[in-house]
PDB file of N, CA and C in Angstrom:
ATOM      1  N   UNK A   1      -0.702 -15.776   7.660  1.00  0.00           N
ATOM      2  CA  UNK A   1      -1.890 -14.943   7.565  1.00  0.00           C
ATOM      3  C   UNK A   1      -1.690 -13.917   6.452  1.00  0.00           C
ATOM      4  N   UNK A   2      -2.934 -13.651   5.600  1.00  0.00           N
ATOM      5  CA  UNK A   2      -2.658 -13.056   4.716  1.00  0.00           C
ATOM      6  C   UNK A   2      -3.034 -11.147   4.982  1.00  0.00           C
ATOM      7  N   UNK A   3      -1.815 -10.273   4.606  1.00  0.00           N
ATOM      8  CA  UNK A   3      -1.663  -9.125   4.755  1.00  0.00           C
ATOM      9  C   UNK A   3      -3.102  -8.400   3.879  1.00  0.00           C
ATOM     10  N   UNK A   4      -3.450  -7.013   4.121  1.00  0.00           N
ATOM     11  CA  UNK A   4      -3.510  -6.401   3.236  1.00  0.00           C
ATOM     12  C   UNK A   4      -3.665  -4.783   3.332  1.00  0.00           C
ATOM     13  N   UNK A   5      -4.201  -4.411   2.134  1.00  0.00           N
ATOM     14  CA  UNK A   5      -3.655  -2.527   2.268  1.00  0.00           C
ATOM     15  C   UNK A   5      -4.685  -2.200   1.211  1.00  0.00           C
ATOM     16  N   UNK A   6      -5.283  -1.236   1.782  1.00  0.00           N
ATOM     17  CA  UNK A   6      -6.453  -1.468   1.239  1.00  0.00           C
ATOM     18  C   UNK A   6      -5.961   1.032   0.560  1.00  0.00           C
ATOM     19  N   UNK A   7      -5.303   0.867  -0.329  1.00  0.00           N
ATOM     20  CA  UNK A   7      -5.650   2.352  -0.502  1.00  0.00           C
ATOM     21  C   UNK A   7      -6.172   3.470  -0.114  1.00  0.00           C
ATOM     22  N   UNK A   8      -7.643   3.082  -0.185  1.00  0.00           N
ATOM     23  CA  UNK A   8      -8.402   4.216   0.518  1.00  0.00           C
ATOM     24  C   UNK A   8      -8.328   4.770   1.628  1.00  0.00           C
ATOM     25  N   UNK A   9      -7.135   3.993   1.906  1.00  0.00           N
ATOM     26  CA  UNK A   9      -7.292   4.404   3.834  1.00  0.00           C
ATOM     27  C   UNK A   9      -6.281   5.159   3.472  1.00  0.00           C
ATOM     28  N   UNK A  10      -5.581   5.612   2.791  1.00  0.00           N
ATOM     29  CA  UNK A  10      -4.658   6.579   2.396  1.00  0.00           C
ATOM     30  C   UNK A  10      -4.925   7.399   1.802  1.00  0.00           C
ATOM     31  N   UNK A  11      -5.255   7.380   0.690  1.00  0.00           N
ATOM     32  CA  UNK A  11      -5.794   7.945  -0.781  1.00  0.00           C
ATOM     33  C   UNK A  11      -7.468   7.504  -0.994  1.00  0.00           C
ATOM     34  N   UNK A  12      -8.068   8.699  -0.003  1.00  0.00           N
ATOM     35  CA  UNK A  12      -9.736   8.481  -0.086  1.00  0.00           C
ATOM     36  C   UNK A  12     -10.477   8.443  -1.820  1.00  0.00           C
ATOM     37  N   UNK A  13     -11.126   7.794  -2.319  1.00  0.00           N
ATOM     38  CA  UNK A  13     -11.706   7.316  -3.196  1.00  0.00           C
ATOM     39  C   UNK A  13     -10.910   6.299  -4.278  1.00  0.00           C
ATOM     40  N   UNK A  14      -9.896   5.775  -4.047  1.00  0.00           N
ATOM     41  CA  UNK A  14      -8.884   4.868  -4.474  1.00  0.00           C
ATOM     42  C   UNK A  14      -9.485   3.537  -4.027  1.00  0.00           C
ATOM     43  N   UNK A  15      -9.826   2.340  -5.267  1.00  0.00           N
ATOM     44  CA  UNK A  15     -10.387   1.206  -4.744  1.00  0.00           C
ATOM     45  C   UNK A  15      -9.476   0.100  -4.420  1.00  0.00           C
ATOM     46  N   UNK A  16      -8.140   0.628  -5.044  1.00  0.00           N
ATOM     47  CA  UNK A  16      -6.991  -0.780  -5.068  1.00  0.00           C
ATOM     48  C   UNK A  16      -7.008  -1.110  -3.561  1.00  0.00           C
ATOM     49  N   UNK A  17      -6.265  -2.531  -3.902  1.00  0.00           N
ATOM     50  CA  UNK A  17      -6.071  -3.182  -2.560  1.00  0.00           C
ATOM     51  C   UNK A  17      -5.084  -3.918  -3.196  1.00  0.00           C
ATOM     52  N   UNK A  18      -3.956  -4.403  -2.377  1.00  0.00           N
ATOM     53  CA  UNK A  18      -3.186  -5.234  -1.956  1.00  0.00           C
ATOM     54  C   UNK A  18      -2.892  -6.294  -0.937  1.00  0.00           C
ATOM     55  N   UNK A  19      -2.900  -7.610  -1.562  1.00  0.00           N
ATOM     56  CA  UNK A  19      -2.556  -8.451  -0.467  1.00  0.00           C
ATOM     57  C   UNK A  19      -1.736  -9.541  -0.663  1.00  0.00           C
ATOM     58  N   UNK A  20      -0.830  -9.815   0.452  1.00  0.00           N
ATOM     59  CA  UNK A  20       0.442 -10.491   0.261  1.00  0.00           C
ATOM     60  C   UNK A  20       0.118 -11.349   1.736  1.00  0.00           C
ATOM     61  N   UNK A  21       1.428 -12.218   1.678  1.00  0.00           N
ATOM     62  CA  UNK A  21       1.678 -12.931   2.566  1.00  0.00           C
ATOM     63  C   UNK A  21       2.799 -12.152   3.585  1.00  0.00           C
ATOM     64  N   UNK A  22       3.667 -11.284   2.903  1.00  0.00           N
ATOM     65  CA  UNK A  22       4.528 -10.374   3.881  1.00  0.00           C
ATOM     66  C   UNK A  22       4.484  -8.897   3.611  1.00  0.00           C
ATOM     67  N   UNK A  23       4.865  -8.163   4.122  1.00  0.00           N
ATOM     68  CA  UNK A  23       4.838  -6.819   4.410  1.00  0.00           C
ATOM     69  C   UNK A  23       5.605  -6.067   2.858  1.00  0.00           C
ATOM     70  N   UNK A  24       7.133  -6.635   2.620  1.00  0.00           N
ATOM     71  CA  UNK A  24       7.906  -6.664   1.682  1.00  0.00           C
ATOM     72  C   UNK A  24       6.788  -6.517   0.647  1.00  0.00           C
ATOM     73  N   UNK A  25       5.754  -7.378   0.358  1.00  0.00           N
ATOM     74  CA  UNK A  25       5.535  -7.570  -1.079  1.00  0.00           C
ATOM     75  C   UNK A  25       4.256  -6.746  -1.091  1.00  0.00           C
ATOM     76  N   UNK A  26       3.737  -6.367   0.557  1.00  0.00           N
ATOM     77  CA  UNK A  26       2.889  -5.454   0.258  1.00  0.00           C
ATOM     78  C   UNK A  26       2.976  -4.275  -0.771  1.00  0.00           C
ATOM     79  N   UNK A  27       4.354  -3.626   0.180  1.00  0.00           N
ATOM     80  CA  UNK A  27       5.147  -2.161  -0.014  1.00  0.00           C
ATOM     81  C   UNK A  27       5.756  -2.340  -1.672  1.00  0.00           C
ATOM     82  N   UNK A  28       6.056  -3.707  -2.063  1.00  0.00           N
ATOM     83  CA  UNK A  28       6.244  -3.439  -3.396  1.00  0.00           C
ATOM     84  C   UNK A  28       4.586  -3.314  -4.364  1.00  0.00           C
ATOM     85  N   UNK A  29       4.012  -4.173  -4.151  1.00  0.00           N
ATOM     86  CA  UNK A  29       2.919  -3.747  -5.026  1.00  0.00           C
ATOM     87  C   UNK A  29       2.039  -2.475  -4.716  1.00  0.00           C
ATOM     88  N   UNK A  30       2.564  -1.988  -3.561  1.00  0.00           N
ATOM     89  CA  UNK A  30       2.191  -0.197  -3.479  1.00  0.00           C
ATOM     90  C   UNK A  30       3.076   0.591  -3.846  1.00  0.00           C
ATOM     91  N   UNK A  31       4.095   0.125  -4.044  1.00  0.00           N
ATOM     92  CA  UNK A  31       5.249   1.048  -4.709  1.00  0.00           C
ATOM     93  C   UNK A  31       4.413   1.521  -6.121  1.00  0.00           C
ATOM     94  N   UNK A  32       4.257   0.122  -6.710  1.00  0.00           N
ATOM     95  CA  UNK A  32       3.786  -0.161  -7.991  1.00  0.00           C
ATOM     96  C   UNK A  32       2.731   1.147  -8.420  1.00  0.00           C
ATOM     97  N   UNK A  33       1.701   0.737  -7.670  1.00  0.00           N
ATOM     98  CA  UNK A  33       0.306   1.612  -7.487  1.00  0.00           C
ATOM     99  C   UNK A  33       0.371   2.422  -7.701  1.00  0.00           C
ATOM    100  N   UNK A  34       1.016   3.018  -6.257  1.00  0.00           N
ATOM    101  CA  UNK A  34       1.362   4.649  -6.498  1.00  0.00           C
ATOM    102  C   UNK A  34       1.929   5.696  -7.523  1.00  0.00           C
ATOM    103  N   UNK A  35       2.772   4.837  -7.930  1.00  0.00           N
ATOM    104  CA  UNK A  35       3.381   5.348  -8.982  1.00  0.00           C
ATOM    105  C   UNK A  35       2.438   5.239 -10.468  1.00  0.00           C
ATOM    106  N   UNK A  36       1.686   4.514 -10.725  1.00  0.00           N
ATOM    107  CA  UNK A  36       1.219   3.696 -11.760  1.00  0.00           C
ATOM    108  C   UNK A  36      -0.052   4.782 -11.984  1.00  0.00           C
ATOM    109  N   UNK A  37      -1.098   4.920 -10.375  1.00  0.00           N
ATOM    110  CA  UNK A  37      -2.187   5.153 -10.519  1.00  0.00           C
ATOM    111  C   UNK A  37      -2.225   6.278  -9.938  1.00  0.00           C
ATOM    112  N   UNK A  38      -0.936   6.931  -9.480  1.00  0.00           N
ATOM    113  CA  UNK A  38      -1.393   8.167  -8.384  1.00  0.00           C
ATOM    114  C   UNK A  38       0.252   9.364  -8.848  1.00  0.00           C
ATOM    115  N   UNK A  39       0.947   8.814  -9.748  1.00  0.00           N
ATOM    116  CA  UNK A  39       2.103   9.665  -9.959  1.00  0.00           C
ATOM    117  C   UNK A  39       2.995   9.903  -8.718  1.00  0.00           C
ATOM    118  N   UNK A  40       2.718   8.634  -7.951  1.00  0.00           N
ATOM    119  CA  UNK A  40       3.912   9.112  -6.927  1.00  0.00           C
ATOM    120  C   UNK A  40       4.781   8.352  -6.922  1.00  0.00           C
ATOM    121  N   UNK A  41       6.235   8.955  -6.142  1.00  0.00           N
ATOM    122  CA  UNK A  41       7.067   8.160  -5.952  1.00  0.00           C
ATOM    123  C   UNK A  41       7.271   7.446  -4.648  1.00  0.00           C
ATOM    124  N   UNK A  42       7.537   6.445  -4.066  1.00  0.00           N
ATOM    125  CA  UNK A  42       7.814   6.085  -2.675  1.00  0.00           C
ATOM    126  C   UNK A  42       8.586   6.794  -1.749  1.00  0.00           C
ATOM    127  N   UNK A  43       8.653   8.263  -0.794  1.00  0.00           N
ATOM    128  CA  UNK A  43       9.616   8.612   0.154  1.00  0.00           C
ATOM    129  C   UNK A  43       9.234   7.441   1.249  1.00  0.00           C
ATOM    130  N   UNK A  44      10.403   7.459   2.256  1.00  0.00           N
ATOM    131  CA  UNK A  44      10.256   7.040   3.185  1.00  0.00           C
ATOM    132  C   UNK A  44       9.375   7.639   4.068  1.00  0.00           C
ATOM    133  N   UNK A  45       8.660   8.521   4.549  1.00  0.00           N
ATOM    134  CA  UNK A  45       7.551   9.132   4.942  1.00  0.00           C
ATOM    135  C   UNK A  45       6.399   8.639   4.210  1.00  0.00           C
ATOM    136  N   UNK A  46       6.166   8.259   3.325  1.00  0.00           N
ATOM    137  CA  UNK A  46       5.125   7.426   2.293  1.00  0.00           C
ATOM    138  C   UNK A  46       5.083   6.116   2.976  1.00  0.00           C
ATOM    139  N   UNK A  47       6.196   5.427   2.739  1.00  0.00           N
ATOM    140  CA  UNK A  47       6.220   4.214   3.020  1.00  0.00           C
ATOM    141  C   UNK A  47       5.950   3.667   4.600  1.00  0.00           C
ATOM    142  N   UNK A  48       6.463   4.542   5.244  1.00  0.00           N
ATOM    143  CA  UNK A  48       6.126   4.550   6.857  1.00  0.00           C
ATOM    144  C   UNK A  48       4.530   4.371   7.061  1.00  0.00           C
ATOM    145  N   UNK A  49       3.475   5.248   6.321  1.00  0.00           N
ATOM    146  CA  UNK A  49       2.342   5.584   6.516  1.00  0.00           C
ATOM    147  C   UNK A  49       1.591   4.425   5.662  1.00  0.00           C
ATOM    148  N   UNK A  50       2.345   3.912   4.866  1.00  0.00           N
ATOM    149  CA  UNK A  50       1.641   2.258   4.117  1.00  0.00           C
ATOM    150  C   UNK A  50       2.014   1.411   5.352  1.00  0.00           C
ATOM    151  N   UNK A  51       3.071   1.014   5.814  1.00  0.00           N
ATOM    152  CA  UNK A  51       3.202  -0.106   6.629  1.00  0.00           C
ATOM    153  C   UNK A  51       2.439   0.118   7.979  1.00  0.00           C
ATOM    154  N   UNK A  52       2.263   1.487   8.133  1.00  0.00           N
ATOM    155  CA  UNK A  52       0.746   1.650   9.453  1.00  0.00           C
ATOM    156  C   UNK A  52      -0.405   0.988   8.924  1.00  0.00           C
ATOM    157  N   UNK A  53      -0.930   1.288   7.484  1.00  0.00           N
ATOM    158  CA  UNK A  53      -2.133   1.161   7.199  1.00  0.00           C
ATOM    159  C   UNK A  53      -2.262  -0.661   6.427  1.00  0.00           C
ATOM    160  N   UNK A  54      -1.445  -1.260   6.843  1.00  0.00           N
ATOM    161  CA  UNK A  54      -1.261  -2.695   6.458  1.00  0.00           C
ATOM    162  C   UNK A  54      -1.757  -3.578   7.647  1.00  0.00           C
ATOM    163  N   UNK A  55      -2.789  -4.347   7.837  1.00  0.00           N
ATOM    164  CA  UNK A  55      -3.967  -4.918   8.275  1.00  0.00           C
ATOM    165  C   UNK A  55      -3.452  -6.769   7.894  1.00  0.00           C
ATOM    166  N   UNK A  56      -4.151  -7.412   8.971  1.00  0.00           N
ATOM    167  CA  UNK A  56      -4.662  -8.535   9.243  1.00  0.00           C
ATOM    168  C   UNK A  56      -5.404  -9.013   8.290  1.00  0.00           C
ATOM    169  N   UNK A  57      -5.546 -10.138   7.618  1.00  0.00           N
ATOM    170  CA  UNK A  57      -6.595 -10.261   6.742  1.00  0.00           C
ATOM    171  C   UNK A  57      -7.651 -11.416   7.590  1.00  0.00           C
TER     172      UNK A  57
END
């Protein structure tokens, strides 16, 4: 089943989305993001609050 992570549910007006087949590749292409489109870096408190907001597709 395919994952996904939809930004906004984090970062309100952010349209990215991510979707993978595992969790792993979610958190890397939000690593990506964040950093890319939002100047952040991944803490583990970050990352905790992506793998909540990672959904069923």
């Amino acid at each position: 089943m395919t994952k996904v992570l939809k930004c906004g549910d984090l970062m309100p007006g952010c349209d990215f989305q991510a979707k993978a087949e595992t969790e792993d590749e979610i958190l890397q292409q939000a690593a990506q993001h964040a950093k890319e489109a939002h100047g952040m870096d991944v803490t583990p408190e970050l990352a905790e609050k992506v793998k909540a907001a990672i959904r069923d597709e």
